[in-house]
Protein backbone atom coordinates (compact mmCIF):
# COMPACT_ATOMS: atom_id res chain seq x y z
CA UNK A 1 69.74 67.99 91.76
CA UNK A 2 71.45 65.31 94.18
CA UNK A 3 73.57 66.49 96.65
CA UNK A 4 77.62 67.90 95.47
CA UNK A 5 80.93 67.00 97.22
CA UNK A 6 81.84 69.89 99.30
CA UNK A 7 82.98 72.42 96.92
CA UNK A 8 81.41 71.18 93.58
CA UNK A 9 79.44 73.84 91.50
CA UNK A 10 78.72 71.13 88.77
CA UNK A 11 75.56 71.78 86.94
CA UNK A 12 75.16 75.20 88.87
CA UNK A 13 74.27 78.18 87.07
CA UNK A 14 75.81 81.27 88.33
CA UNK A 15 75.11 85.14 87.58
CA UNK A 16 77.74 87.67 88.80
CA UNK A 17 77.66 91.34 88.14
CA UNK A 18 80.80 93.67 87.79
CA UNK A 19 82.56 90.53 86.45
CA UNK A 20 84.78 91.86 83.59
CA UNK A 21 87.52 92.54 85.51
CA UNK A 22 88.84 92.75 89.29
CA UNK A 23 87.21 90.68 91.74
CA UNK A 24 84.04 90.22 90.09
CA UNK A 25 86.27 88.71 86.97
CA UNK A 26 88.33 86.33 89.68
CA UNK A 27 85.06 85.38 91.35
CA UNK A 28 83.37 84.15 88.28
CA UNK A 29 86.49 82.23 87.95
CA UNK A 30 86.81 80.14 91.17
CA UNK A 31 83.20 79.53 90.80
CA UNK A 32 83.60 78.00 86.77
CA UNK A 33 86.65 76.35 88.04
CA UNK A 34 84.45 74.52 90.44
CA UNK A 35 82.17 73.69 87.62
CA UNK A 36 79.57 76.23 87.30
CA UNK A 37 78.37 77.81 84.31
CA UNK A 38 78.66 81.48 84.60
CA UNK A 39 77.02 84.59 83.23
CA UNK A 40 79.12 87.55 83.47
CA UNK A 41 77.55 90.65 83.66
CA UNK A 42 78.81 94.33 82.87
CA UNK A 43 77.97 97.47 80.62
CA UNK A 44 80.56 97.22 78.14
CA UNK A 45 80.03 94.30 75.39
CA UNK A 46 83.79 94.36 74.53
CA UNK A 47 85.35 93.83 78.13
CA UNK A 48 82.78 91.72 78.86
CA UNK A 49 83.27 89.34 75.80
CA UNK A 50 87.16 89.48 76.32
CA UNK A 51 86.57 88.06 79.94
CA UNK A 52 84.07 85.30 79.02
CA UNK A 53 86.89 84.67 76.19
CA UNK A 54 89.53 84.03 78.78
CA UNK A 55 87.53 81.42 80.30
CA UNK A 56 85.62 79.56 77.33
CA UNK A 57 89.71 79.72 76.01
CA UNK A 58 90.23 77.30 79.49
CA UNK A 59 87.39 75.04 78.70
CA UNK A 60 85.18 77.17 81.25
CA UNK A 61 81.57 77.89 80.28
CA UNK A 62 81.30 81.40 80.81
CA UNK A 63 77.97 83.57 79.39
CA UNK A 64 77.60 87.06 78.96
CA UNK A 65 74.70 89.60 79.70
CA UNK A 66 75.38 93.42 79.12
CA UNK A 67 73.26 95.23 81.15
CA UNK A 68 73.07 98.31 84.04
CA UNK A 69 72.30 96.66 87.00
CA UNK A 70 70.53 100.21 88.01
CA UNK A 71 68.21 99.35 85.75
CA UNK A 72 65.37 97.62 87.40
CA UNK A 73 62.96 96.27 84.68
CA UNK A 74 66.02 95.42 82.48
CA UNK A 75 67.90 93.34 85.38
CA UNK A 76 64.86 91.33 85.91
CA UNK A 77 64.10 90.40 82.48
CA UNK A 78 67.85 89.01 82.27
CA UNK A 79 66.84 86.73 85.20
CA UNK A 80 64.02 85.61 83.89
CA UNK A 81 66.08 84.69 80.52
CA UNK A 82 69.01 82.97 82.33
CA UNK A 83 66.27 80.76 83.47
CA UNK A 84 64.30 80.54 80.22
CA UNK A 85 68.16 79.41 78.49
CA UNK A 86 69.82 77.64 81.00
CA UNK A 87 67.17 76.24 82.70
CA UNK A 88 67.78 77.56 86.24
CA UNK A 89 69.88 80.15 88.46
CA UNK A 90 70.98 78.89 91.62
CA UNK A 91 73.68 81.79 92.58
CA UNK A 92 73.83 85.14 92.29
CA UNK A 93 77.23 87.48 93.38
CA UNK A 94 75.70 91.31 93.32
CA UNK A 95 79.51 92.55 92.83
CA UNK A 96 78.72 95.28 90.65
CA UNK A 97 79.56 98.61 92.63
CA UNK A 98 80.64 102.69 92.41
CA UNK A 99 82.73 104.42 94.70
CA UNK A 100 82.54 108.20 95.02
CA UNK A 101 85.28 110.42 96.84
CA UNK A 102 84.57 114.21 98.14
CA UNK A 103 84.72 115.82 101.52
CA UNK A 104 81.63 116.48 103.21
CA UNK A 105 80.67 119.56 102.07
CA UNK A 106 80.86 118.99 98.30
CA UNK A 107 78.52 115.77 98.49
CA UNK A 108 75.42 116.58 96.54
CA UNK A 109 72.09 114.62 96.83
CA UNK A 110 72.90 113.19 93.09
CA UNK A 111 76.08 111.66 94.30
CA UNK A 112 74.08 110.30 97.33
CA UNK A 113 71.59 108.81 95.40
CA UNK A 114 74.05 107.56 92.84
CA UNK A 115 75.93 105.34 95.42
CA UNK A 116 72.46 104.15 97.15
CA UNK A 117 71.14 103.67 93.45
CA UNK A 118 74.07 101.47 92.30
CA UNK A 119 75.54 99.85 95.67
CA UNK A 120 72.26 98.88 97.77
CA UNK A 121 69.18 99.36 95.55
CA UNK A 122 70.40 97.41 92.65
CA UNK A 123 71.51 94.45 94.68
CA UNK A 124 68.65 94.28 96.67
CA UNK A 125 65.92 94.13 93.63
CA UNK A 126 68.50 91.74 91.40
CA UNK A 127 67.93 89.36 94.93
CA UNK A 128 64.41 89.82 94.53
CA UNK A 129 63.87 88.74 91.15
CA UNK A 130 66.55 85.88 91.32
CA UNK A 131 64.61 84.19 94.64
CA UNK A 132 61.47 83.85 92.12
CA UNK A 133 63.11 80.70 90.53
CA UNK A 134 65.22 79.84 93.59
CA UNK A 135 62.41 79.68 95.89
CA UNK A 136 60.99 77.28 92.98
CA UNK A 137 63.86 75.25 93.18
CA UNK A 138 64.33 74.84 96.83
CA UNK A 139 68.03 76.36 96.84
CA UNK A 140 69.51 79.26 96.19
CA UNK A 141 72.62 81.14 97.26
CA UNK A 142 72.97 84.90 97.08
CA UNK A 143 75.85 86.65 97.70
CA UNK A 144 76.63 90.74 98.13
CA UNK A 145 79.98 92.23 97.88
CA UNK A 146 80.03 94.91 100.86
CA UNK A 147 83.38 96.40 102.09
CA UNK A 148 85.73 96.79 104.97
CA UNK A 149 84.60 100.23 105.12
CA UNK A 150 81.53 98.76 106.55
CA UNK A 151 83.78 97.45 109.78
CA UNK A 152 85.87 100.57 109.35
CA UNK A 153 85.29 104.09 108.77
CA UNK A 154 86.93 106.14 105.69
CA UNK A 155 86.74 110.03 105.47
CA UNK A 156 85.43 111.34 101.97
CA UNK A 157 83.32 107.95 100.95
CA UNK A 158 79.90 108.87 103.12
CA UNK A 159 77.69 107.46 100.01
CA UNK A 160 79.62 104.74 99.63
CA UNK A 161 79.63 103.24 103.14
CA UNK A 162 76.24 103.90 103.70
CA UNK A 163 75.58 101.92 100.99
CA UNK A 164 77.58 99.26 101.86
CA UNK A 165 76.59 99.28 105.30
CA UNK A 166 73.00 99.22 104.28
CA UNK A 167 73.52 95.70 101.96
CA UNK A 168 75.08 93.67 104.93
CA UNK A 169 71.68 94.71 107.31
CA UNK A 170 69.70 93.61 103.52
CA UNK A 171 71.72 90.24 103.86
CA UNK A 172 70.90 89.97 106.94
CA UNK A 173 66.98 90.58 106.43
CA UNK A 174 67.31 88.09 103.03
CA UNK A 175 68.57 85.42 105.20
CA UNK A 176 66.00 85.76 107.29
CA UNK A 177 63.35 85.40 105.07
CA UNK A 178 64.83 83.28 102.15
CA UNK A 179 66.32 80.33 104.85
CA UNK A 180 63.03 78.27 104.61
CA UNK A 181 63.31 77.85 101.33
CA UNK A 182 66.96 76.54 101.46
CA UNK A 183 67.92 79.77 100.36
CA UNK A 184 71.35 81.20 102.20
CA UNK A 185 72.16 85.17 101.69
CA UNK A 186 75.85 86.55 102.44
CA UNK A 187 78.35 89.18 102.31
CA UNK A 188 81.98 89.25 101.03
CA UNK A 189 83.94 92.29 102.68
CA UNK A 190 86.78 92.53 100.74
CA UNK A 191 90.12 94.93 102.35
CA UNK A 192 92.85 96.26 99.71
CA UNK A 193 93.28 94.26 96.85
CA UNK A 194 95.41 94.51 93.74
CA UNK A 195 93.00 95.05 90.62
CA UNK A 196 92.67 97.97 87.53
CA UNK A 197 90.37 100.00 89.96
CA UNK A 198 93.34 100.62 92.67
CA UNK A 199 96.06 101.22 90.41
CA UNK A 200 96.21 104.65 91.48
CA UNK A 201 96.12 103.73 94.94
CA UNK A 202 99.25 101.04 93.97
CA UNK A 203 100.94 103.62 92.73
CA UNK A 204 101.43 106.04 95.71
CA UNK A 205 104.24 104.76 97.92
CA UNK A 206 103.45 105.93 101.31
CA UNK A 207 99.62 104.69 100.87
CA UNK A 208 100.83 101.22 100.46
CA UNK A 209 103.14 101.36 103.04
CA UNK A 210 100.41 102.30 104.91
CA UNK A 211 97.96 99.80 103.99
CA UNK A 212 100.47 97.02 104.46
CA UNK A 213 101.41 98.65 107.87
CA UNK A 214 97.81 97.87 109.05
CA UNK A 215 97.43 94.92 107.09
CA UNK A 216 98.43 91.60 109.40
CA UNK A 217 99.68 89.85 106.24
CA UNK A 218 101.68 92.29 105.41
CA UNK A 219 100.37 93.03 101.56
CA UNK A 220 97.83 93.61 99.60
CA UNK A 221 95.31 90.88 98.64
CA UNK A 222 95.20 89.53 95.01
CA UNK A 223 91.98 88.95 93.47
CA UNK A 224 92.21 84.84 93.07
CA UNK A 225 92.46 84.92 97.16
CA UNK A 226 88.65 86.32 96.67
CA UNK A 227 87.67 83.34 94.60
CA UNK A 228 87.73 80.69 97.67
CA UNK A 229 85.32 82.41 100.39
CA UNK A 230 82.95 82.77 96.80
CA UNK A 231 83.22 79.18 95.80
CA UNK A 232 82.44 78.33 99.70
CA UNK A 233 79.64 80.51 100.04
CA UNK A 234 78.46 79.29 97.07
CA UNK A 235 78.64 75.31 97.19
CA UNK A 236 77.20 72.86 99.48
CA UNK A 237 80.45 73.55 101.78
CA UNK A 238 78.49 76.89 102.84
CA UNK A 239 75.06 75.69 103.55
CA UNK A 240 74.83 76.20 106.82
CA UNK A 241 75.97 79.81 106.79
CA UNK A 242 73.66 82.13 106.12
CA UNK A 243 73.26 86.05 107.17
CA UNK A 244 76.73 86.54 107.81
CA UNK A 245 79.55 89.48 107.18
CA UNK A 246 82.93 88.16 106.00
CA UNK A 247 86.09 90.22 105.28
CA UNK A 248 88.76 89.12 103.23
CA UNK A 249 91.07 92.02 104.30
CA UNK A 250 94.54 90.16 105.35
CA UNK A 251 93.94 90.75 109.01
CA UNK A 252 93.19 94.55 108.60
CA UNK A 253 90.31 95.10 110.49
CA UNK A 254 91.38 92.37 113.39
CA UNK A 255 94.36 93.90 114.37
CA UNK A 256 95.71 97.49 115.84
């Protein structure tokens, strides 16, 4: 495939997981925007088909594939059919993630193993069987969402930023090994953003004022603001950055 402008995704073939909604959903959308076809993963067939709806409905060409992406054998046979169909895979977002809340004495080793399971393992084994066909085709661009809790400590979510803090040292290790083959490997940190998943959070007053306390901007992020650092990481205007730890926060971890 000849070289893109800067920020094309034309004829690029895209899988991102947790995409039916939040940030996965607004990721999948820069990157179609930008001209990619994208396969939107999740484990409900309903959601999922509403949010490839929403883009086809644009003009977009949006796929779907419902799967768990705990499930090893299972992820890696989708792989090998986005291939099979569309004839390559040149990006992958591992986006699909599980938070778990309890104070320390109330983890148990199923809730550790859960957050590994889902937030680390899964990520790292959907890299593995997508480098197969981008090793093959000399580029490739993998991308993990992480968190800010990785920069930042939060009480009662142990599992969850061990995980987290495990994927940016896999990035790291991908990006080592994957660069030869003009493969680049990357993490999105994102801070507080406004999506279904925090509307709890939203709702409580004095956490928000909080949050936007801390937060340089001022606010909290919306999910389009997610979509550029995606589209960047994933088109020729990223090539040269590889291994690295971004956090699309608002300023929160840069400032006191």
């Amino acid at each position: 495939m000849a070289d893109l402008p800067l920020f094309s995704l034309d004829g690029r073939v895209a899988l991102i997981t947790g995409a039916s909604r939040g940030l996965g959903f607004a990721m999948a959308e820069g990157l179609a925007e930008a001209g990619a076809t994208v396969v939107l993963n999740g484990r409900d067939a309903d959601t999922l088909d509403a949010a490839a709806r929403k883009l086809r409905e644009r003009g977009l060409r949006a796929e779907t594939a419902v799967f768990d992406v705990t499930e090893q054998k299972i992820s890696h046979a989708v792989v090998e059919a986005i291939v099979r169909q569309l004839g390559r895979l040149d990006i992958v977002i591992a986006n699909a993630g599980l938070i778990h809340r309890a104070a320390l004495a109330d983890w148990t080793h199923a809730d550790w193993d859960r957050m590994l399971a889902t937030n680390v393992t899964s990520c790292f084994f959907l890299a593995q069987s997508a480098a197969v066909a981008m090793r093959l085709q000399g580029y490739g661009r993998i991308i993990f969402t992480t968190s800010i809790t990785t920069l930042r400590g939060r009480a009662s979510v142990h599992g969850y930023v061990a995980a987290k803090s495990a994927l940016a040292g896999v990035a790291r290790s991908l990006a080592a090994e994957l660069g030869e083959f003009g493969i680049t490997c990357n993490c999105i940190a994102p801070g507080y953003f406004e999506t279904e998943l925090t509307v709890p959070l939203l709702q409580d007053e004095a956490f928000v004022s909080f949050v936007n306390s801390r937060v340089a901007l001022r606010r909290w992020g919306r999910p389009r603001e997610i979509a550029g650092l995606a589209v960047f990481l994933a088109s020729e205007a990223g090539s040269y950055v590889t291994g690295q730890h971004i956090a699309v926060d608002g300023g929160l971890t840069t400032t006191l």
